[in-house]
N, C-alpha and C. Protein backbone atom coordinates (compact mmCIF):
# COMPACT_ATOMS: atom_id res chain seq x y z
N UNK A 1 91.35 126.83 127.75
CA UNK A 1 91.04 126.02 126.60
C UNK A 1 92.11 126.24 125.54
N UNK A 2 92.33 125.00 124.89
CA UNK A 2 93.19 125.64 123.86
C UNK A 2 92.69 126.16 122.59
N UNK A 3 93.87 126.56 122.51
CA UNK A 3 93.94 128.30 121.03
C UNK A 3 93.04 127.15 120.03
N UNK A 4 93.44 126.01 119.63
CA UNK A 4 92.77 125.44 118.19
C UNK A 4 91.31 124.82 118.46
N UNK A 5 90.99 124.65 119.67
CA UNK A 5 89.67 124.29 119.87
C UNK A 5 88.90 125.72 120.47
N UNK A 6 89.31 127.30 120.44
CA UNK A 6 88.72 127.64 121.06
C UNK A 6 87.63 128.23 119.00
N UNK A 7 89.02 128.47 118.22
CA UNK A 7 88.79 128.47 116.76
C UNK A 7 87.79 127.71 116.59
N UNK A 8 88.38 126.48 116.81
CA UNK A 8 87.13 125.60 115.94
C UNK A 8 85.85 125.92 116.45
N UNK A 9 85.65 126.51 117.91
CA UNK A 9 84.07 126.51 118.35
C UNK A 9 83.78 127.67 117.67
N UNK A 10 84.39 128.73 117.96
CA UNK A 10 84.17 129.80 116.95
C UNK A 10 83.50 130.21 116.02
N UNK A 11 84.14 129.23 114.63
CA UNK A 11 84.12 128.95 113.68
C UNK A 11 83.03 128.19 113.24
N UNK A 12 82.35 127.45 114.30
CA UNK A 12 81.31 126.56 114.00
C UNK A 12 80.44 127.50 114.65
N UNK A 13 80.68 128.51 115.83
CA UNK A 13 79.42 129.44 116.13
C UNK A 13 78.87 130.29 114.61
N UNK A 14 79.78 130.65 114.25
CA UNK A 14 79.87 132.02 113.20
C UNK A 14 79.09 130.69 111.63
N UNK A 15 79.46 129.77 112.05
CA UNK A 15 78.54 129.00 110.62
C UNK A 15 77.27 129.06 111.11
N UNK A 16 77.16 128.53 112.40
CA UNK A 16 75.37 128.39 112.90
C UNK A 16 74.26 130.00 112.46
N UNK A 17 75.58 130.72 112.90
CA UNK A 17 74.88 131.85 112.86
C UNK A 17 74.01 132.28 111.26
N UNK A 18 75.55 132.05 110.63
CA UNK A 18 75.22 132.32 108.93
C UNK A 18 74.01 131.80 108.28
N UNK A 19 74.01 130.30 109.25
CA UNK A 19 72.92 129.53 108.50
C UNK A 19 71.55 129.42 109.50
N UNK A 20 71.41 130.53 110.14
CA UNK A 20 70.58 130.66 111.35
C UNK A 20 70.21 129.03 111.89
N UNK A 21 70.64 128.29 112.07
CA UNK A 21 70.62 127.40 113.14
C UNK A 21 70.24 127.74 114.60
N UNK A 22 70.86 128.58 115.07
CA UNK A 22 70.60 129.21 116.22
C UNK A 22 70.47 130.61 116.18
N UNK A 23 69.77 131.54 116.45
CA UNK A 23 68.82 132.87 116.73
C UNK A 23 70.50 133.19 116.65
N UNK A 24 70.59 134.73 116.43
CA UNK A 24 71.70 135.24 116.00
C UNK A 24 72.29 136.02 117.30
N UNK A 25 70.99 136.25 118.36
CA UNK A 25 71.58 136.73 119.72
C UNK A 25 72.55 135.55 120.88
N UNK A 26 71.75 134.59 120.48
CA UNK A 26 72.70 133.24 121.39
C UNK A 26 74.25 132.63 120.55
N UNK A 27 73.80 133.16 119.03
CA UNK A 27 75.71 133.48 118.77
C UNK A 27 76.58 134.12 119.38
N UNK A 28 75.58 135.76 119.40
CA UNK A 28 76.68 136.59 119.40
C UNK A 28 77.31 136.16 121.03
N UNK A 29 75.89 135.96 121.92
CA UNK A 29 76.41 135.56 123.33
C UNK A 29 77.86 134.20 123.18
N UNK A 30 77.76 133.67 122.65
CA UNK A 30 78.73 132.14 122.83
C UNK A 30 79.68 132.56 122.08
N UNK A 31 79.97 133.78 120.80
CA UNK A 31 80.94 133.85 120.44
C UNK A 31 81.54 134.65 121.16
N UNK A 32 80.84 135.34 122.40
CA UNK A 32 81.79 136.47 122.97
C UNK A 32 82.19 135.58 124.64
N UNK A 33 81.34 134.87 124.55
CA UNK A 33 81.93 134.05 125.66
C UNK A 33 83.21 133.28 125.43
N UNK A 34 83.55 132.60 124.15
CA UNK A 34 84.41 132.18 123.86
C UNK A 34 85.53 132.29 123.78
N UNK A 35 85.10 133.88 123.23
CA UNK A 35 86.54 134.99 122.94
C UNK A 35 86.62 135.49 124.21
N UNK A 36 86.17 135.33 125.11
CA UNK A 36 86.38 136.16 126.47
C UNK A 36 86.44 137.06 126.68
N UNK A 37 85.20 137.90 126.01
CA UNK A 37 84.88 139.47 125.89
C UNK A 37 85.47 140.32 124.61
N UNK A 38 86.69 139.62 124.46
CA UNK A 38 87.38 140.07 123.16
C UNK A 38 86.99 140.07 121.47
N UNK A 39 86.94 140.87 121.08
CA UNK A 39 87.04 140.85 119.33
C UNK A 39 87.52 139.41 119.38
N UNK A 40 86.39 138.90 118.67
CA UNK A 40 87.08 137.14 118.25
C UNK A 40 88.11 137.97 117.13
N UNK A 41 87.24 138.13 116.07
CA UNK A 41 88.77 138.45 115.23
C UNK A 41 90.19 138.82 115.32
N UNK A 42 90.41 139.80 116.21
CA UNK A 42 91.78 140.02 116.91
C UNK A 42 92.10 138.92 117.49
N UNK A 43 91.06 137.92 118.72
CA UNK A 43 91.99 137.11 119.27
C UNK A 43 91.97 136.12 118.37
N UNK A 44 91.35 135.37 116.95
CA UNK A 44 92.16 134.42 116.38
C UNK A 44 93.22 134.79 115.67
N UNK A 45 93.14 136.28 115.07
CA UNK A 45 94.48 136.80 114.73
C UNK A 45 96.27 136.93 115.48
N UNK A 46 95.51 136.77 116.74
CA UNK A 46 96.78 136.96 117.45
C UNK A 46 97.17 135.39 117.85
N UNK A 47 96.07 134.49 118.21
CA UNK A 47 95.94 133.09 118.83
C UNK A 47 96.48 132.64 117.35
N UNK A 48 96.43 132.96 116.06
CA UNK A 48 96.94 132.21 114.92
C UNK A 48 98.31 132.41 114.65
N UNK A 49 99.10 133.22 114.88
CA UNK A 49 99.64 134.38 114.74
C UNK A 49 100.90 133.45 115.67
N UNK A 50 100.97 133.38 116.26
CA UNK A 50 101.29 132.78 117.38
C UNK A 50 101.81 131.05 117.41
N UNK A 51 100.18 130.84 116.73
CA UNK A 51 100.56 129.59 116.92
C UNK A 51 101.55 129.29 115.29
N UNK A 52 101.33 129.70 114.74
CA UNK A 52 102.15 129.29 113.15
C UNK A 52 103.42 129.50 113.12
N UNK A 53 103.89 130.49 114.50
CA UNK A 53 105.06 130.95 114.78
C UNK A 53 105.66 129.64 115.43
N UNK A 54 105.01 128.87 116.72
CA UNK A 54 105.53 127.40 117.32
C UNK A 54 105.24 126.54 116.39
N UNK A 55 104.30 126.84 114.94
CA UNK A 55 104.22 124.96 113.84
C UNK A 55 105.56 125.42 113.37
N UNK A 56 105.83 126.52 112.80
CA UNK A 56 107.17 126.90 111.70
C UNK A 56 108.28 126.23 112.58
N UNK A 57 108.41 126.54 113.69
CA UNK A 57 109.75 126.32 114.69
C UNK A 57 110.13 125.08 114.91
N UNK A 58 108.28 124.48 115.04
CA UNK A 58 108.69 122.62 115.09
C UNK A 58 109.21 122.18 113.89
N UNK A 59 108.20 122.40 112.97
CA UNK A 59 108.30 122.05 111.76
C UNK A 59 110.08 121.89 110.92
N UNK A 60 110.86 123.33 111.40
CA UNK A 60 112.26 123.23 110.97
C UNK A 60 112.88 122.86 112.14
N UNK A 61 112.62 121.99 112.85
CA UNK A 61 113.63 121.16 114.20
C UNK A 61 113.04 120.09 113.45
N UNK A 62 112.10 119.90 113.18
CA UNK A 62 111.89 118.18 112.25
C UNK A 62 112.62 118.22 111.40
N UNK A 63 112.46 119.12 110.79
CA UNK A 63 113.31 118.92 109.25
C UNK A 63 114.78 119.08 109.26
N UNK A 64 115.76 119.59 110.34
CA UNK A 64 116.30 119.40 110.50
C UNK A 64 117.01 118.15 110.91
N UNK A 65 116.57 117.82 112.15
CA UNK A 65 116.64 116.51 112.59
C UNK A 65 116.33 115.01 111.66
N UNK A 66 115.51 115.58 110.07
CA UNK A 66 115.56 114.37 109.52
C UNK A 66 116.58 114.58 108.51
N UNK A 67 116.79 115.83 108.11
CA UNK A 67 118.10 115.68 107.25
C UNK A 67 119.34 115.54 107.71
N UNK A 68 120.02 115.28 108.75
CA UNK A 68 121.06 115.25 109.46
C UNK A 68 121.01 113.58 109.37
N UNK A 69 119.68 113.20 109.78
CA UNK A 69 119.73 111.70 110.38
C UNK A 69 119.86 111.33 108.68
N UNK A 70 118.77 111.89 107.99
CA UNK A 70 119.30 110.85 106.57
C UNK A 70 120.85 111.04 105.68
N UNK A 71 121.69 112.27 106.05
CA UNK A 71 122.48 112.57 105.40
C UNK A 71 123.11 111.53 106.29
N UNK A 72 123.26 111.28 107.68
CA UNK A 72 124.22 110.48 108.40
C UNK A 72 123.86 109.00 107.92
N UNK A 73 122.26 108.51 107.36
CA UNK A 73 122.03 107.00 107.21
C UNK A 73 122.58 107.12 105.66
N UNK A 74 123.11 108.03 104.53
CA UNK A 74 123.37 107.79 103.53
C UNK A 74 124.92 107.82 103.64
N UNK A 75 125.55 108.69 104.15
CA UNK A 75 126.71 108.61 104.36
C UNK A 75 127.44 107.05 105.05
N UNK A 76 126.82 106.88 105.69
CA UNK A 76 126.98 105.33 106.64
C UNK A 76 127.09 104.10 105.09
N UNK A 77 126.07 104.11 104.57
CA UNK A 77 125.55 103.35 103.59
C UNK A 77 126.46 103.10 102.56
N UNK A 78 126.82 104.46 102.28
CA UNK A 78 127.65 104.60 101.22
C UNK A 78 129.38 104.30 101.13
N UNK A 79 129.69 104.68 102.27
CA UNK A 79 130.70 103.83 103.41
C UNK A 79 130.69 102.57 103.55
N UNK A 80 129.56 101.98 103.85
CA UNK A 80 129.75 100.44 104.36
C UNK A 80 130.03 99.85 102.70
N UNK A 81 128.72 100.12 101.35
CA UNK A 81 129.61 99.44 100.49
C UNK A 81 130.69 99.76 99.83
N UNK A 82 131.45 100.87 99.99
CA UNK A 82 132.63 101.00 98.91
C UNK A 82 133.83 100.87 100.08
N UNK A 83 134.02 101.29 101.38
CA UNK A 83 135.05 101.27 101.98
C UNK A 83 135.04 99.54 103.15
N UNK A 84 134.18 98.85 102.90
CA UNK A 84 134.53 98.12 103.91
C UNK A 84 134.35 96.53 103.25
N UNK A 85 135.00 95.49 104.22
CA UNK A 85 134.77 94.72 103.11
C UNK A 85 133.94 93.31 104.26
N UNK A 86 132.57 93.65 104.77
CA UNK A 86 132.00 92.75 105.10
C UNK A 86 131.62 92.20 104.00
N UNK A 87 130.59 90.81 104.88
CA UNK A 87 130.03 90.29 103.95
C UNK A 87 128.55 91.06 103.27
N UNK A 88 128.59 90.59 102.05
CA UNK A 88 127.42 90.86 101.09
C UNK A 88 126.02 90.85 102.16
N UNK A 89 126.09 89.37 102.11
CA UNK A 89 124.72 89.40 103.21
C UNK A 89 124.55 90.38 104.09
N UNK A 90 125.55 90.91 104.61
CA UNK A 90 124.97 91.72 106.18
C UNK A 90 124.98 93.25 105.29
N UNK A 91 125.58 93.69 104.47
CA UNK A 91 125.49 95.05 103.72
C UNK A 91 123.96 95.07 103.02
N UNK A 92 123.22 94.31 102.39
CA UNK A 92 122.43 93.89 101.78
C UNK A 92 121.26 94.02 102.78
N UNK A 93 121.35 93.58 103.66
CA UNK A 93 120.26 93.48 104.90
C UNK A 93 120.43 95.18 105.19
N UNK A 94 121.17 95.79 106.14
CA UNK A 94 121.54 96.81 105.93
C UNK A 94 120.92 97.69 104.77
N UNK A 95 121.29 97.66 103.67
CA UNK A 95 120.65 98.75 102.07
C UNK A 95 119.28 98.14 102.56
N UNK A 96 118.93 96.93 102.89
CA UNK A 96 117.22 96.73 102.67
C UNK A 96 116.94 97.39 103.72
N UNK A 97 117.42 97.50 105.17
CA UNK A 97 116.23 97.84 106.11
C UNK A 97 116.56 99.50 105.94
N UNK A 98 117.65 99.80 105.23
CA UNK A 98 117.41 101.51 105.14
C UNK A 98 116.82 101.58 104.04
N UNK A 99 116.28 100.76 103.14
CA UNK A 99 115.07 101.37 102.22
C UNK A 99 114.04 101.27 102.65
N UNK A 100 113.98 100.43 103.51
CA UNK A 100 112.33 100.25 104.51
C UNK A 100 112.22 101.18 105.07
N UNK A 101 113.24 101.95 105.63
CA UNK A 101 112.94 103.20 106.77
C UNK A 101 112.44 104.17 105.87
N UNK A 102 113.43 104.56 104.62
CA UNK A 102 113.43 105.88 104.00
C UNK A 102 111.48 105.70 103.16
N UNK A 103 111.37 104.25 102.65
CA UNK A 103 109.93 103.94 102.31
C UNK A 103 108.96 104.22 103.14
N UNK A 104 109.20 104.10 103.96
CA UNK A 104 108.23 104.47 105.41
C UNK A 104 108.35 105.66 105.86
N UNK A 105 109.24 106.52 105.64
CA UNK A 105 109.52 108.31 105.96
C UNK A 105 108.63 108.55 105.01
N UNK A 106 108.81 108.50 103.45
CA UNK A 106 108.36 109.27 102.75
C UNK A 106 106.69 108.86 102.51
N UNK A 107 106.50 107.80 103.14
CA UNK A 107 104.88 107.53 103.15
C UNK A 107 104.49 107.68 104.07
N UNK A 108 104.54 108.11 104.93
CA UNK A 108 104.09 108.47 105.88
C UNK A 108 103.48 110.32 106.09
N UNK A 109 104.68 110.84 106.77
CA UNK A 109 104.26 112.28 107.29
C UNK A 109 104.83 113.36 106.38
N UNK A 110 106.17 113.11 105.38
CA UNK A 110 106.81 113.83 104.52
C UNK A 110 107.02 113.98 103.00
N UNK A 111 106.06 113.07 102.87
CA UNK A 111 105.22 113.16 101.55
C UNK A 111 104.69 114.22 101.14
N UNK A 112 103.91 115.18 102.07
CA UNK A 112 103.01 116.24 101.76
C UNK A 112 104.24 117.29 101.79
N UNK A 113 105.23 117.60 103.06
CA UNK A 113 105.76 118.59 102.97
C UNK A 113 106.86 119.33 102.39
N UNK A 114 107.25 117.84 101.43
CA UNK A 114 108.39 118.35 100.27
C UNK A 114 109.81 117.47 100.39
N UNK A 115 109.84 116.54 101.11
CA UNK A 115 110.44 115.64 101.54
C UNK A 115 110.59 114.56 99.86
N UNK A 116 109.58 114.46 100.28
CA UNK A 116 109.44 112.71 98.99
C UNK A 116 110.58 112.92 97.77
N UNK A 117 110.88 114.19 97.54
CA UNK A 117 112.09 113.98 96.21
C UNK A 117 113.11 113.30 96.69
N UNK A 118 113.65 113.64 97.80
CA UNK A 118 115.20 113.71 97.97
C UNK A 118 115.07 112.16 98.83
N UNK A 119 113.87 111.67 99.41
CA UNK A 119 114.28 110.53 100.00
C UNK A 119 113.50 109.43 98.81
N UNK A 120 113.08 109.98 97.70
CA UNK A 120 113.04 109.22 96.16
C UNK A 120 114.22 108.73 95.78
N UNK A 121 115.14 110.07 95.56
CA UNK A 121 116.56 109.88 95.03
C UNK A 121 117.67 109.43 96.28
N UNK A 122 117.20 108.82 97.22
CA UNK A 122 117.91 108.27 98.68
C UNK A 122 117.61 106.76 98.22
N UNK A 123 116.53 106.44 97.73
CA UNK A 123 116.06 105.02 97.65
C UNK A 123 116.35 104.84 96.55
N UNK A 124 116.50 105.45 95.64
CA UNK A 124 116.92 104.89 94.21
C UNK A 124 118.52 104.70 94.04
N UNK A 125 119.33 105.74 94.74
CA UNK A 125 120.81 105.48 94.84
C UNK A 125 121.47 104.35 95.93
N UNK A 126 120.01 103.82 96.73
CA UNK A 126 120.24 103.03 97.74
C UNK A 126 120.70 101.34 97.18
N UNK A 127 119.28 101.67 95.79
CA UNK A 127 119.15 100.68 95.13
C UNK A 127 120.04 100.13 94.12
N UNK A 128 120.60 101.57 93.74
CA UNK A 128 121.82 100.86 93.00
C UNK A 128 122.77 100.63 92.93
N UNK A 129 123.31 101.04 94.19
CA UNK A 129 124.02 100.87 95.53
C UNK A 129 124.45 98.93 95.29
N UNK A 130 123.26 98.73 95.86
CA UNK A 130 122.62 97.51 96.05
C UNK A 130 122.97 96.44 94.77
N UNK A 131 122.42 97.13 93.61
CA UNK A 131 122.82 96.52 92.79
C UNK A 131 124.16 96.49 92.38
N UNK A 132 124.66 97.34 92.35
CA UNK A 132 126.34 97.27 91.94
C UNK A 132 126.93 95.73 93.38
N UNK A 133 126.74 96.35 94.06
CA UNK A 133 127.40 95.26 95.06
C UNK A 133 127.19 94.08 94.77
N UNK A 134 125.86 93.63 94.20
CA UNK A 134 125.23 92.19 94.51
C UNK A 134 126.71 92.21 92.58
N UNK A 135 126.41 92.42 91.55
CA UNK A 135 127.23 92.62 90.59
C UNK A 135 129.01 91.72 90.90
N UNK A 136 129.24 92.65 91.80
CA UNK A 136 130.67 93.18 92.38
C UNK A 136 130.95 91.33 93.20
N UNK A 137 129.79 91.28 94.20
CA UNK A 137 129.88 90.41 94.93
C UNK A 137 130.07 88.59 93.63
N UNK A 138 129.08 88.68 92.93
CA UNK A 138 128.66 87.27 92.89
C UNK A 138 129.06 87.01 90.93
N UNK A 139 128.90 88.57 90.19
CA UNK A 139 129.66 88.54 89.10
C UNK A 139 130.18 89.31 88.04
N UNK A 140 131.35 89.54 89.13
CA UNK A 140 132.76 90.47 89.14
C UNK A 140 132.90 89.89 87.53
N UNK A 141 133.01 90.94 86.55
CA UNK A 141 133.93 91.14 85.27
C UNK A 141 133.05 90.25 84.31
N UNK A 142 131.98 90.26 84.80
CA UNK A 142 131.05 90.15 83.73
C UNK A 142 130.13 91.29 83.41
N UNK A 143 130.72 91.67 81.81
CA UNK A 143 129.57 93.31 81.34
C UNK A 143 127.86 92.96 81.04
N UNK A 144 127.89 91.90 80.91
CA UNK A 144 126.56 91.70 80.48
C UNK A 144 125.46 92.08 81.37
N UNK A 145 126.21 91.07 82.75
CA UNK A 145 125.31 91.53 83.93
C UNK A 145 124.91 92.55 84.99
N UNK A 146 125.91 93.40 84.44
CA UNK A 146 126.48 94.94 85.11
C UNK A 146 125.18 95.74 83.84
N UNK A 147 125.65 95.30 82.35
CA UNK A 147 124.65 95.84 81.42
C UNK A 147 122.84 95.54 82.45
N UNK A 148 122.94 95.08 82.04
CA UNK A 148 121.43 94.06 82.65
C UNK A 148 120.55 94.88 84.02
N UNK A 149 121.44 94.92 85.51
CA UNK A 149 121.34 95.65 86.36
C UNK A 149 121.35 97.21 86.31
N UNK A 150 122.16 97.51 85.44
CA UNK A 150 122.01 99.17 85.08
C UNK A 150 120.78 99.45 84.23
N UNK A 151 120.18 98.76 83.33
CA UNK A 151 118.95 98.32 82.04
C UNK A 151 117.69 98.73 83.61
N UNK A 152 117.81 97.74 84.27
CA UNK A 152 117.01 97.24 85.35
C UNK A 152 116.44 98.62 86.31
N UNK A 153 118.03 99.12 86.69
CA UNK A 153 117.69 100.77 87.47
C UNK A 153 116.98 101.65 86.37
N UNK A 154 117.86 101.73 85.59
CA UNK A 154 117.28 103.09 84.88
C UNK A 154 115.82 103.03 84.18
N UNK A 155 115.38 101.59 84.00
CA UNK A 155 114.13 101.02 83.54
C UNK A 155 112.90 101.30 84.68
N UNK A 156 113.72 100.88 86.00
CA UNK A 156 112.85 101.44 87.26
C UNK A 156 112.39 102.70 87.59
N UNK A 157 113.77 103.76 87.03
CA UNK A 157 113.40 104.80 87.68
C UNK A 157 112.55 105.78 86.66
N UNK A 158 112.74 105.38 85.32
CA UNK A 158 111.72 105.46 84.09
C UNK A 158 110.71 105.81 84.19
N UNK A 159 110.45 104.12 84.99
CA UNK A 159 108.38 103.84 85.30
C UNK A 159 108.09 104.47 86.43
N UNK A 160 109.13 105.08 87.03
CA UNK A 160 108.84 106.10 88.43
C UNK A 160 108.56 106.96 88.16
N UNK A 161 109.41 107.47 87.33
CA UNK A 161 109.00 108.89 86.81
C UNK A 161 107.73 109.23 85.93
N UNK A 162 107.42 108.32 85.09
CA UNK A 162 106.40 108.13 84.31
C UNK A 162 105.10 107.89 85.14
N UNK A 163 105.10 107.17 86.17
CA UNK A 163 103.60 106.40 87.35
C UNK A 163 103.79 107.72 88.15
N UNK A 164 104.59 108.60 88.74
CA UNK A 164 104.92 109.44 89.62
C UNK A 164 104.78 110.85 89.42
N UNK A 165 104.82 111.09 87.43
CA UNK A 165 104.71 111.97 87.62
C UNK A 165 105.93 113.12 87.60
N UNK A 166 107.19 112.35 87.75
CA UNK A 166 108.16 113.19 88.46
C UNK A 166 109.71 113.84 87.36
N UNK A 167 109.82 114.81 87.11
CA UNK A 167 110.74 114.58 86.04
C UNK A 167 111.63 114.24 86.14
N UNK A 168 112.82 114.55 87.42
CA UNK A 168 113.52 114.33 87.60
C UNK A 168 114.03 112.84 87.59
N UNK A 169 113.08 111.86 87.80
CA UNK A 169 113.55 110.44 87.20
C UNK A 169 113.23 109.98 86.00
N UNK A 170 112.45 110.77 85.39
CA UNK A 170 111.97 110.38 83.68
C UNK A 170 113.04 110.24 83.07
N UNK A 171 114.11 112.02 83.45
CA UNK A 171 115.09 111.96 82.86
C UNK A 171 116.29 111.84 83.16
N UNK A 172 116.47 111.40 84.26
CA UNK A 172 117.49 110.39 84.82
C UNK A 172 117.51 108.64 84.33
N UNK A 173 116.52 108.18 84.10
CA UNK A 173 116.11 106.81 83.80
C UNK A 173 116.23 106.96 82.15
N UNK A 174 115.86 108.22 81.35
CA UNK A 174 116.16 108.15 80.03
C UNK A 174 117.53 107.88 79.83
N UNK A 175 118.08 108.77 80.31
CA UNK A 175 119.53 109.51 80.47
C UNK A 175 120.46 108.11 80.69
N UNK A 176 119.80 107.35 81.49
CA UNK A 176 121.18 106.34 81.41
C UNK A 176 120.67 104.99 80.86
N UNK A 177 119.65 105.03 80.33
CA UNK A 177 119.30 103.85 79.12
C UNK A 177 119.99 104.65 78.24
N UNK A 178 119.97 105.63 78.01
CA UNK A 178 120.70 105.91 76.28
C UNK A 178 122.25 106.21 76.43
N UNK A 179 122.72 106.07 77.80
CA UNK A 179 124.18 105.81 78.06
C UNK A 179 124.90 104.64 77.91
N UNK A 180 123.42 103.63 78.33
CA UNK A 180 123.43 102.10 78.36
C UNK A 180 123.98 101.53 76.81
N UNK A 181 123.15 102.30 76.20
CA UNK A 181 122.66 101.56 74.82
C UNK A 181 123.67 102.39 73.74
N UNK A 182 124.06 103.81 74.39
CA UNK A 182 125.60 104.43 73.49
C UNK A 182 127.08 103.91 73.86
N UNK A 183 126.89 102.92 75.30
CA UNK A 183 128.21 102.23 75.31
C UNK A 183 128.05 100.85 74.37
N UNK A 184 126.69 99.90 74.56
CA UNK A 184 126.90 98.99 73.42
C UNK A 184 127.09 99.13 72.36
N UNK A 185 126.63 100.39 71.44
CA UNK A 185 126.86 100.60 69.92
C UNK A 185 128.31 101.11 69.99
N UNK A 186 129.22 101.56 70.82
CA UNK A 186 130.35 102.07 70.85
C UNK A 186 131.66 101.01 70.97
N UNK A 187 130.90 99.77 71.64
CA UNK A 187 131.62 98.68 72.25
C UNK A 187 131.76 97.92 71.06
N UNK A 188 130.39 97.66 70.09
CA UNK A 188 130.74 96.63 69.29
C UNK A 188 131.85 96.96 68.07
């Protein structure tokens, strides 16, 4: 049987018992059947023991394997818009379906385990990424609209930080509205 279901029966013997549900001699019988003659306590100590040793091991081959893959999907990204000169459309498609992925990583399974910052600040540099290009692409050497799109990020990552909770974009999103707004008073 396995180690986590032999716990859980265990665990639910040792409640029955507490809460006499069942006579305290047909516990002790099913908890020692369970444990297979053994000190349950030693064997979930050792059966835990054990197993936290194979979650830790998976756990950093995941995390490995996702920071390699996202350092390689940001590096790619970041490459395709400054060094290459496709078209807009297909770079654009591209930044969108790698914000769909990284949106879908961090809602999903790596949310809980400490993940969600760094693929926060993956999607937000994705985005303005995104925005500079669309800028670059459709209107090159106009400040207004470069003003406007930068207003737009740092306004986003503001209400992120603010709905989220998170400081690190409160004051990143402060930080470059009042960069925004110290190049216009500097400009005029």
């Amino acid at each position: 049987m396995a180690i986590d279901k032999k716990q859980i029966i265990i665990s639910e013997i040792r409640y029955w018992k507490t809460n006499k549900l069942l006579p305290e001699h047909y516990c002790d019988f099913l908890i020692t059947l369970y444990a297979q003659g053994e000190d349950p306590d030693e064997v979930a100590e050792k059966e835990s023991s054990t197993l936290q040793i194979e979650r830790r091991k998976l756990r950093s081959k995941q995390i490995l394997i996702l920071l390699i893959s996202l350092l390689l999907a940001g590096v790619a990204s970041v490459a395709m818009f400054v060094l290459t000169e496709y078209p807009t459309a297909t770079l654009l498609v591209a930044a969108v379906l790698a914000l769909i992925f990284l949106l879908l990583v961090s809602g999903k399974t790596f949310t809980k385990k400490g993940f969600a910052p760094f693929l926060y600040i993956s999607m937000a540099f994705l985005l303005l990424m995104m925005s500079l290009k669309i800028w670059n692409a459709f209107f090159d050497g106009d400040t207004t609209v470069l003003i406007g799109l930068l207003v737009l990020n740092c306004g986003l990552w503001l209400f992120t930080g603010r709905v989220l909770k998170l400081l690190y974009f409160t004051i990143s999103g402060s930080l470059g509205l009042l960069t925004v707004v110290a190049f216009l008073l500097l400009s005029i």
